[in-house]
Protein backbone atom coordinates (compact mmCIF):
# COMPACT_ATOMS: atom_id res chain seq x y z
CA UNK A 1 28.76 13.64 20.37
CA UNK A 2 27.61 10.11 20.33
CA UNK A 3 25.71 9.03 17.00
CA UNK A 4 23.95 5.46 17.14
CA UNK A 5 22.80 3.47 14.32
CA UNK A 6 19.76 0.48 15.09
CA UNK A 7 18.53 0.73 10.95
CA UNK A 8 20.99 -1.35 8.80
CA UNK A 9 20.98 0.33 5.37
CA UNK A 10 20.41 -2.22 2.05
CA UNK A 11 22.79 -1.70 -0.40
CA UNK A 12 20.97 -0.78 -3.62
CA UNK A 13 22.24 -3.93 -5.03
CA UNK A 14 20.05 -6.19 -1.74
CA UNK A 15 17.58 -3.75 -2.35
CA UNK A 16 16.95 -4.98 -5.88
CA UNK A 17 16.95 -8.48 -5.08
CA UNK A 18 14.71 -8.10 -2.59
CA UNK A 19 11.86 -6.71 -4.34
CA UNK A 20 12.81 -8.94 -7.15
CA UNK A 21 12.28 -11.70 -5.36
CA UNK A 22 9.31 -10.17 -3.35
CA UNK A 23 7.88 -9.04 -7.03
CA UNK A 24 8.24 -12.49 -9.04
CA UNK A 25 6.57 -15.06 -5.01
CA UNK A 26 6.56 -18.14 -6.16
CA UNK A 27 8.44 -18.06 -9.46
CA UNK A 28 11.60 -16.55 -7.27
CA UNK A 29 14.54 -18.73 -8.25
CA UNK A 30 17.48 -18.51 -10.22
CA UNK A 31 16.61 -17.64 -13.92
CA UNK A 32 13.74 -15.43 -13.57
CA UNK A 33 15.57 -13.47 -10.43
CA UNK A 34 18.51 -12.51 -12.74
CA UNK A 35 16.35 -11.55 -15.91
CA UNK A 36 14.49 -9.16 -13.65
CA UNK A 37 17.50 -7.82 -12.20
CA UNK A 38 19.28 -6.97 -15.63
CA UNK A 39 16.17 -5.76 -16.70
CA UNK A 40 16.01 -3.24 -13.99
CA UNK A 41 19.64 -2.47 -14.39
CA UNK A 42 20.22 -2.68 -17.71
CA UNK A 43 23.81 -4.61 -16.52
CA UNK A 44 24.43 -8.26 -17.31
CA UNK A 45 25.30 -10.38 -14.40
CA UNK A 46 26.56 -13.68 -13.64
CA UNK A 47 24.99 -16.67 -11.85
CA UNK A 48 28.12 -16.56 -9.38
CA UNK A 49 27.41 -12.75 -8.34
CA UNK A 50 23.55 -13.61 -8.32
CA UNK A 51 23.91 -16.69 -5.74
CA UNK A 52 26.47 -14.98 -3.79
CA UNK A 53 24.03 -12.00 -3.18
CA UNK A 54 21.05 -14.24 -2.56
CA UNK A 55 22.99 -16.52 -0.30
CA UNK A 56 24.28 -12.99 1.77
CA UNK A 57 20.76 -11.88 2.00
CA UNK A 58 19.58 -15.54 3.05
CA UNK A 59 22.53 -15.31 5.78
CA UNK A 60 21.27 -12.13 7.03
CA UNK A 61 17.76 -13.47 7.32
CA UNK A 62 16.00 -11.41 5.04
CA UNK A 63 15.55 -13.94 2.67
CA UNK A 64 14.33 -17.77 3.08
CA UNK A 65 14.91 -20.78 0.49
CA UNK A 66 13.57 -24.19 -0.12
CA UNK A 67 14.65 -27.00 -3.23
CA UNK A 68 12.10 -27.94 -5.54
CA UNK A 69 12.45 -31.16 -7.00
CA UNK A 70 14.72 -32.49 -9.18
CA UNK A 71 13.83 -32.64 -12.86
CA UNK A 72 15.01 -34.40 -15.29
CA UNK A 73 15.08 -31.47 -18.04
CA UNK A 74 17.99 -29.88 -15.32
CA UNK A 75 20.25 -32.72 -15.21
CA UNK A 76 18.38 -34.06 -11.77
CA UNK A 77 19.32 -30.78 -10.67
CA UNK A 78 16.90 -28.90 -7.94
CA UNK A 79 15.37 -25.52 -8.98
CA UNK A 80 16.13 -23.14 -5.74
CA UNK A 81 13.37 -20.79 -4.95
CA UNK A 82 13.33 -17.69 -2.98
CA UNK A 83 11.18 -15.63 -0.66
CA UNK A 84 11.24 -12.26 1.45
CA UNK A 85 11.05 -13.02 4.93
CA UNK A 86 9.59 -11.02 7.85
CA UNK A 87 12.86 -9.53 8.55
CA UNK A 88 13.09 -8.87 4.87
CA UNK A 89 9.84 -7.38 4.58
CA UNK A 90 11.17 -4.74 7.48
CA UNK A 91 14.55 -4.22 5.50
CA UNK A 92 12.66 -3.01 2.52
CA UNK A 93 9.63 -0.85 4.19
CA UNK A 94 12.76 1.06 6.49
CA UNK A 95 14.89 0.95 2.90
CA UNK A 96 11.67 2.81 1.89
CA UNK A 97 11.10 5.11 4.42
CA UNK A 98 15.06 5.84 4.77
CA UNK A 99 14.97 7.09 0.58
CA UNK A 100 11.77 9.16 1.15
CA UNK A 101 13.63 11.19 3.92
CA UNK A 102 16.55 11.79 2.48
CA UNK A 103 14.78 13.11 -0.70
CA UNK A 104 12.13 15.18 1.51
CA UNK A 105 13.43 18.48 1.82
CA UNK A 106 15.88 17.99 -1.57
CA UNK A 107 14.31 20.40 -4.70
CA UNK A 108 13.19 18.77 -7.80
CA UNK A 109 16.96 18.87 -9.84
CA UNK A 110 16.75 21.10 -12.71
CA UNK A 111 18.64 19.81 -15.97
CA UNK A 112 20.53 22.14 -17.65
């Protein structure tokens, strides 16, 4: 038997990010992304991990990034912000769609 894959499956980590990103348009950049995330996850994360991740997404195509200008409360440094593409956009609806069918025929878990 020959099993084929075309859906590439987000981690939940990309998954996060994305909608982060997609939740927080045009205030998507460095800062606010990673207070949303540990918010969500109730983990603390570094700047390295954070830009890493973005950057991996950004390679992949699912997200797109543009420098704001430089200020001088940052050193001269550019604020970079963030946003879902297209491709993205399709990454999270299948991401979606892919948790709602494997949870469709799964009972509501009883606690104990």
């Amino acid at each position: 038997m020959q099993c084929e894959s075309k859906m590439e499956i987000l981690t939940i980590n990309e998954e996060i990010l994305l909608i982060v990103v997609w939740q927080l348009k045009e205030n998507a950049y460095g800062f606010p992304i990673m207070k949303k995330v540990m918010e969500i996850t109730k983990k603390k994360i570094s700047y390295g991990s954070l830009y890493n991740s973005l950057n991996n997404l950004a390679r992949k195509g699912y997200l797109a990034f543009c420098k704001g200008e430089p200020t001088e409360v940052r050193g001269g440094k550019r604020k970079v912000y963030y946003t879902v593409t297209p491709q993205g956009k399709v990454a999270l609806k299948n991401a979606k769609q892919f948790h709602l069918n494997l949870w469709l025929n799964i009972p509501d878990l009883e606690l104990d």
